[in-house]
Protein backbone atom coordinates (compact mmCIF):
# COMPACT_ATOMS: atom_id res chain seq x y z
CA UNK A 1 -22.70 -52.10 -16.80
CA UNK A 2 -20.18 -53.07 -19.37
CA UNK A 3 -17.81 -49.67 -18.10
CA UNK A 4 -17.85 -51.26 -14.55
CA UNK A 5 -16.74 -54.15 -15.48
CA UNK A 6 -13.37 -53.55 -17.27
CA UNK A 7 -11.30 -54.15 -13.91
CA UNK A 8 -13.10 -56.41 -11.74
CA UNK A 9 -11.46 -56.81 -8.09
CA UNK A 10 -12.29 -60.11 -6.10
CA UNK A 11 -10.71 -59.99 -2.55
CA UNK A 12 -9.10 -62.42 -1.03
CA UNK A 13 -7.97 -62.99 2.71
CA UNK A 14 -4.59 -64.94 1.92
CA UNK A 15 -2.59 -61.35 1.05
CA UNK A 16 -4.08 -59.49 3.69
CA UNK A 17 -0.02 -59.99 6.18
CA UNK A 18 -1.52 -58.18 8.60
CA UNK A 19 -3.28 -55.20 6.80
CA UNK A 20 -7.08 -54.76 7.07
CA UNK A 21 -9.01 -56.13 3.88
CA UNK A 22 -11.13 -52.53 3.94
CA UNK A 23 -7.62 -50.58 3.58
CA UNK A 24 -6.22 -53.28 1.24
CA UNK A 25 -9.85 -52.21 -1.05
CA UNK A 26 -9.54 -48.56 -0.65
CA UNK A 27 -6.36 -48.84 -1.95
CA UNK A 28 -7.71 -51.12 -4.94
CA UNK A 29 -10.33 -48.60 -5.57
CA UNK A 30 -8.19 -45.16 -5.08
CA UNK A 31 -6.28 -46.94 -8.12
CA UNK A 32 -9.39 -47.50 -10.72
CA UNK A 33 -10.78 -50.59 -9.77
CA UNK A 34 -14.53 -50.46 -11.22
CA UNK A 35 -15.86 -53.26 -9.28
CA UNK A 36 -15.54 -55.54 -5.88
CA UNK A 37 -16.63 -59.16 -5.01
CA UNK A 38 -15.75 -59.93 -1.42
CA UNK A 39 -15.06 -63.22 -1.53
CA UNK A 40 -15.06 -65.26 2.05
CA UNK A 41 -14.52 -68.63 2.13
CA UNK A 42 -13.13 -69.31 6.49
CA UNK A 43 -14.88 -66.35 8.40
CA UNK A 44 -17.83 -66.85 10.69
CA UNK A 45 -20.84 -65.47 9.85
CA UNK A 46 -21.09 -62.31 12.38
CA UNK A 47 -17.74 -60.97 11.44
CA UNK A 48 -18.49 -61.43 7.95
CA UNK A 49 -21.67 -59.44 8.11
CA UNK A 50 -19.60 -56.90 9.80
CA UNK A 51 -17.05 -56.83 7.00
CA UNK A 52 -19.03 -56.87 4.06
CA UNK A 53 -21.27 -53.63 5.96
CA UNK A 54 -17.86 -51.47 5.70
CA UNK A 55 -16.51 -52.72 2.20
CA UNK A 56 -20.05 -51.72 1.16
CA UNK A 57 -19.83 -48.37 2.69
CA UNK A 58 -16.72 -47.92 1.07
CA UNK A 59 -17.80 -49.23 -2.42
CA UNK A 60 -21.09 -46.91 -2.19
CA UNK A 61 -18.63 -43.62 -1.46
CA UNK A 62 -16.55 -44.11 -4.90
CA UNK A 63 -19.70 -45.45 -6.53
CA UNK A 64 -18.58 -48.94 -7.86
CA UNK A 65 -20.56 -51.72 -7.47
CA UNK A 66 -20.33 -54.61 -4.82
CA UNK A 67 -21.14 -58.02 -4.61
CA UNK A 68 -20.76 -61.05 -2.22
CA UNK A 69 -19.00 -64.04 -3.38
CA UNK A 70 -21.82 -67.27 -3.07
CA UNK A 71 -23.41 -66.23 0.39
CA UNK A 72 -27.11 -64.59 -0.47
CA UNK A 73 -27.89 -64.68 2.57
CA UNK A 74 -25.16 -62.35 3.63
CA UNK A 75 -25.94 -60.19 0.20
CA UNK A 76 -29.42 -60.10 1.12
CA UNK A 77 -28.98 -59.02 5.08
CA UNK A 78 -26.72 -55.29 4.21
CA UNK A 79 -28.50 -54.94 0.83
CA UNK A 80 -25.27 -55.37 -1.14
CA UNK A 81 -25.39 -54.93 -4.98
CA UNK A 82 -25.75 -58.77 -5.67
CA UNK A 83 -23.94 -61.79 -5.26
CA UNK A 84 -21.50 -64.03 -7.92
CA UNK A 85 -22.72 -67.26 -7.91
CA UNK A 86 -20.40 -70.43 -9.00
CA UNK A 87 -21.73 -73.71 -10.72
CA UNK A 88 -21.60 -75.91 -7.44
CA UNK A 89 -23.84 -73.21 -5.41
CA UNK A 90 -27.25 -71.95 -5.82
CA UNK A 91 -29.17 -71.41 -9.15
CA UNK A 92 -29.56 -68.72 -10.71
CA UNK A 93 -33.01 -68.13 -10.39
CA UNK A 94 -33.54 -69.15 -7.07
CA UNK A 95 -31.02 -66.31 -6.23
CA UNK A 96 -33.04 -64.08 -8.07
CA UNK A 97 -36.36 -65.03 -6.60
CA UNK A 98 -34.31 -64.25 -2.95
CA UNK A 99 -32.80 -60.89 -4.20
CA UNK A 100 -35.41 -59.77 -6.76
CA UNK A 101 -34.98 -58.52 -10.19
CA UNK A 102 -32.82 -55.27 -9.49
CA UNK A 103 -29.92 -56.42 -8.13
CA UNK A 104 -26.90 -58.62 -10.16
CA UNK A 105 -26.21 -61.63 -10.59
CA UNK A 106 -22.78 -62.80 -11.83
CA UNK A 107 -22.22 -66.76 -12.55
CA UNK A 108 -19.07 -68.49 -13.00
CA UNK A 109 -18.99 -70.62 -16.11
CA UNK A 110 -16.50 -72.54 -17.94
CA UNK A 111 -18.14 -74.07 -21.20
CA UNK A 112 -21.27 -72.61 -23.92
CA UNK A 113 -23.57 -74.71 -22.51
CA UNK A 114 -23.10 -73.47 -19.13
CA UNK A 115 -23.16 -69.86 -20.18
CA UNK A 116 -26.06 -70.74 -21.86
CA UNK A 117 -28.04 -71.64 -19.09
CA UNK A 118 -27.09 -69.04 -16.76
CA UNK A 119 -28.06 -66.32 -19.44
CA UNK A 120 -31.58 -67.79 -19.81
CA UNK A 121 -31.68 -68.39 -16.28
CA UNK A 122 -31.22 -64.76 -15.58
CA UNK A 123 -27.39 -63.99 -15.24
CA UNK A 124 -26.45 -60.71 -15.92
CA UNK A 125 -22.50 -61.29 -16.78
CA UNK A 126 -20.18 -64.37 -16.79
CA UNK A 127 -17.30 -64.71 -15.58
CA UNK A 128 -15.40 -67.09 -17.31
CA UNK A 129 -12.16 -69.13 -16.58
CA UNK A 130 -9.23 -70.06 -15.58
CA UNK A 131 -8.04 -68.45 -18.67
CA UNK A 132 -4.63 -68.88 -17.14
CA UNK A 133 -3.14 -71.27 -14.21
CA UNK A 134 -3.96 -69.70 -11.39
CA UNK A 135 -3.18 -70.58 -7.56
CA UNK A 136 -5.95 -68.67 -6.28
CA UNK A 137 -8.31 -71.45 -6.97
CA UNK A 138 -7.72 -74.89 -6.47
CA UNK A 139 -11.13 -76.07 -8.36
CA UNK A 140 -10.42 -73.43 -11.51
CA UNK A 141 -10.93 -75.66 -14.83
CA UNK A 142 -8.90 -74.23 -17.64
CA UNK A 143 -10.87 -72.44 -20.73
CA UNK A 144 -8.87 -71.70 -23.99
CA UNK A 145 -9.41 -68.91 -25.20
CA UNK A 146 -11.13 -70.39 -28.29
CA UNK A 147 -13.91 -71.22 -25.77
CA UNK A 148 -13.79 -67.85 -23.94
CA UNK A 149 -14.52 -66.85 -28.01
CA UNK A 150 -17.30 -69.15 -28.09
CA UNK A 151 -19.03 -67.87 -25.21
CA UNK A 152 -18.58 -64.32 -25.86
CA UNK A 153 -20.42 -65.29 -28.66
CA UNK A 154 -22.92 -66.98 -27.77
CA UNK A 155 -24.25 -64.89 -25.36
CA UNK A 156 -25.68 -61.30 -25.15
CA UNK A 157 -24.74 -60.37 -21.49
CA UNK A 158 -21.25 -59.05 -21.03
CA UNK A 159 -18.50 -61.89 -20.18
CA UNK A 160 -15.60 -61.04 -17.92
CA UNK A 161 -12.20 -63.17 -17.95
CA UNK A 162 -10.31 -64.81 -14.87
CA UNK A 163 -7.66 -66.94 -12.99
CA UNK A 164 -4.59 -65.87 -13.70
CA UNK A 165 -4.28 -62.16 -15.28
CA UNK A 166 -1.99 -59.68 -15.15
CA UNK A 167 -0.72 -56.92 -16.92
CA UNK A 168 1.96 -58.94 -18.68
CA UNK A 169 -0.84 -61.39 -20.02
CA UNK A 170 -3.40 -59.51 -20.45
CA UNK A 171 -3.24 -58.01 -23.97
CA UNK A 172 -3.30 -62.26 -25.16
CA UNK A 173 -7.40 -61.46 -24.53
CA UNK A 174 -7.48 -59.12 -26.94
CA UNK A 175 -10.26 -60.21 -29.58
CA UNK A 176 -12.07 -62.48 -27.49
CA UNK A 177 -14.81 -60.38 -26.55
CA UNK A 178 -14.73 -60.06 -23.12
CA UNK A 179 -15.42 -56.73 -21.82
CA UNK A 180 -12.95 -56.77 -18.95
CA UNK A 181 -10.96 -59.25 -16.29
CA UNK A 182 -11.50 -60.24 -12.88
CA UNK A 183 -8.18 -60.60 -10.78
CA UNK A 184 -7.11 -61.30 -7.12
CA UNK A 185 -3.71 -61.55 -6.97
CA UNK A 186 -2.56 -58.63 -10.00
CA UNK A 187 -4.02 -56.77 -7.61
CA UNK A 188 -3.96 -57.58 -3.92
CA UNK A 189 -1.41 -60.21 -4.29
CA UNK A 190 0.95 -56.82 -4.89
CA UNK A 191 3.16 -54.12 -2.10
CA UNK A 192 1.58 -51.40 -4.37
CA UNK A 193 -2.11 -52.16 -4.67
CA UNK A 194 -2.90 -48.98 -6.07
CA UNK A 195 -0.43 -48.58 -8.98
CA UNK A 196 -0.68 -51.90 -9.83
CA UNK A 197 -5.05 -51.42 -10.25
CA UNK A 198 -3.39 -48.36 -12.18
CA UNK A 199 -1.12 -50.31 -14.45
CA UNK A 200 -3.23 -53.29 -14.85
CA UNK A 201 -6.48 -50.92 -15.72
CA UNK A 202 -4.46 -49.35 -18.23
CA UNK A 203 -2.93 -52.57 -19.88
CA UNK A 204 -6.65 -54.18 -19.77
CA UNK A 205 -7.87 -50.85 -21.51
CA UNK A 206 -5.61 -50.97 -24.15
CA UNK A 207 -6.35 -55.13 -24.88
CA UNK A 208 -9.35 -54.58 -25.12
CA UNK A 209 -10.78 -51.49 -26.85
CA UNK A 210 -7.71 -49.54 -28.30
């Protein structure tokens, strides 16, 4: 799990000017991304499930995994790979008594103690942050990367880093022990989404294991 990891794409609606989210991915993954959250936060429910049906369709043809942002119930309707959970939603083991004991579980975390908790409570990666400001987020808390340290750490289950990386920040990571980064807008926030998933896979490569 730690290879899929390493460039972590989480979708978001606000970049989309015009363009369909499942072309916006395509491109995302066509450039190396290794794994997709699709992350709703305004649609109603039917055209949701619709959505997330095709994006995991797509996900399942270049083999990368794909998980809904918060909604289980959605996750649990088209079978999707799991669901990201964040510290104001459900536990974690209430989503894994809904979802059952194959399918992942990613929880947001910002502190040890947290990270903690959602190890022993069955996470099976973090994803830690804002490392950096971010504006795709209006609730991100700020971690320093002494505490992203900490929790890498502390815990046995790969950590990803978020909020705010791109590939002119990323290599500041490097020694922290995170096995990869979650972005939104490095990614779909650019004209190119390919070649930047290109550049940004290669500059997150290079941070962390050259």
């Amino acid at each position: 799990m730690y290879d899929e990891l390493l460039l972590y794409g989480v979708t978001d609606r606000h970049w989309l000017n015009g363009r369909r989210l499942y072309d916006d991915v395509k491109e995302s993954l066509d450039g190396g991304v290794t794994f997709i959250q699709l992350r709703e936060k305004t649609l109603d429910e039917e055209t949701f499930l619709l959505e997330a049906k095709e994006i995991k369709s797509l996900c399942e043809a270049y083999h990368v995994p794909f998980v809904i942002n918060d909604n289980v119930d959605i996750a649990k309707k088209i079978n999707a790979d799991g669901v990201h959970v964040g510290q104001d939603d459900m536990n974690v083991e209430d989503v894994r008594r809904i979802l059952g004991e194959e399918k992942i579980i990613g929880v947001s975390a910002s502190n040890v103690e947290e990270a903690l908790c959602a190890e022993k409570g069955g996470a099976d990666y973090l994803g830690v942050g804002a490392v950096f400001p971010t504006s795709s987020k209006d609730d991100a808390s700020d971690v320093s990367f002494e505490i992203l340290k900490e929790i890498c750490e502390a815990v046995s289950i790969p950590v990803i880093a978020i909020g705010g990386i791109s590939k002119e920040n990323v290599h500041k990571l490097s020694g922290t022990g995170i096995v990869g980064i979650a972005v939104i807008s490095a990614i779909f926030g650019k004209e190119d989404i390919k070649q930047a998933a290109i550049d940004l896979k290669k500059e997150t490569r290079k941070a962390l294991y050259d």
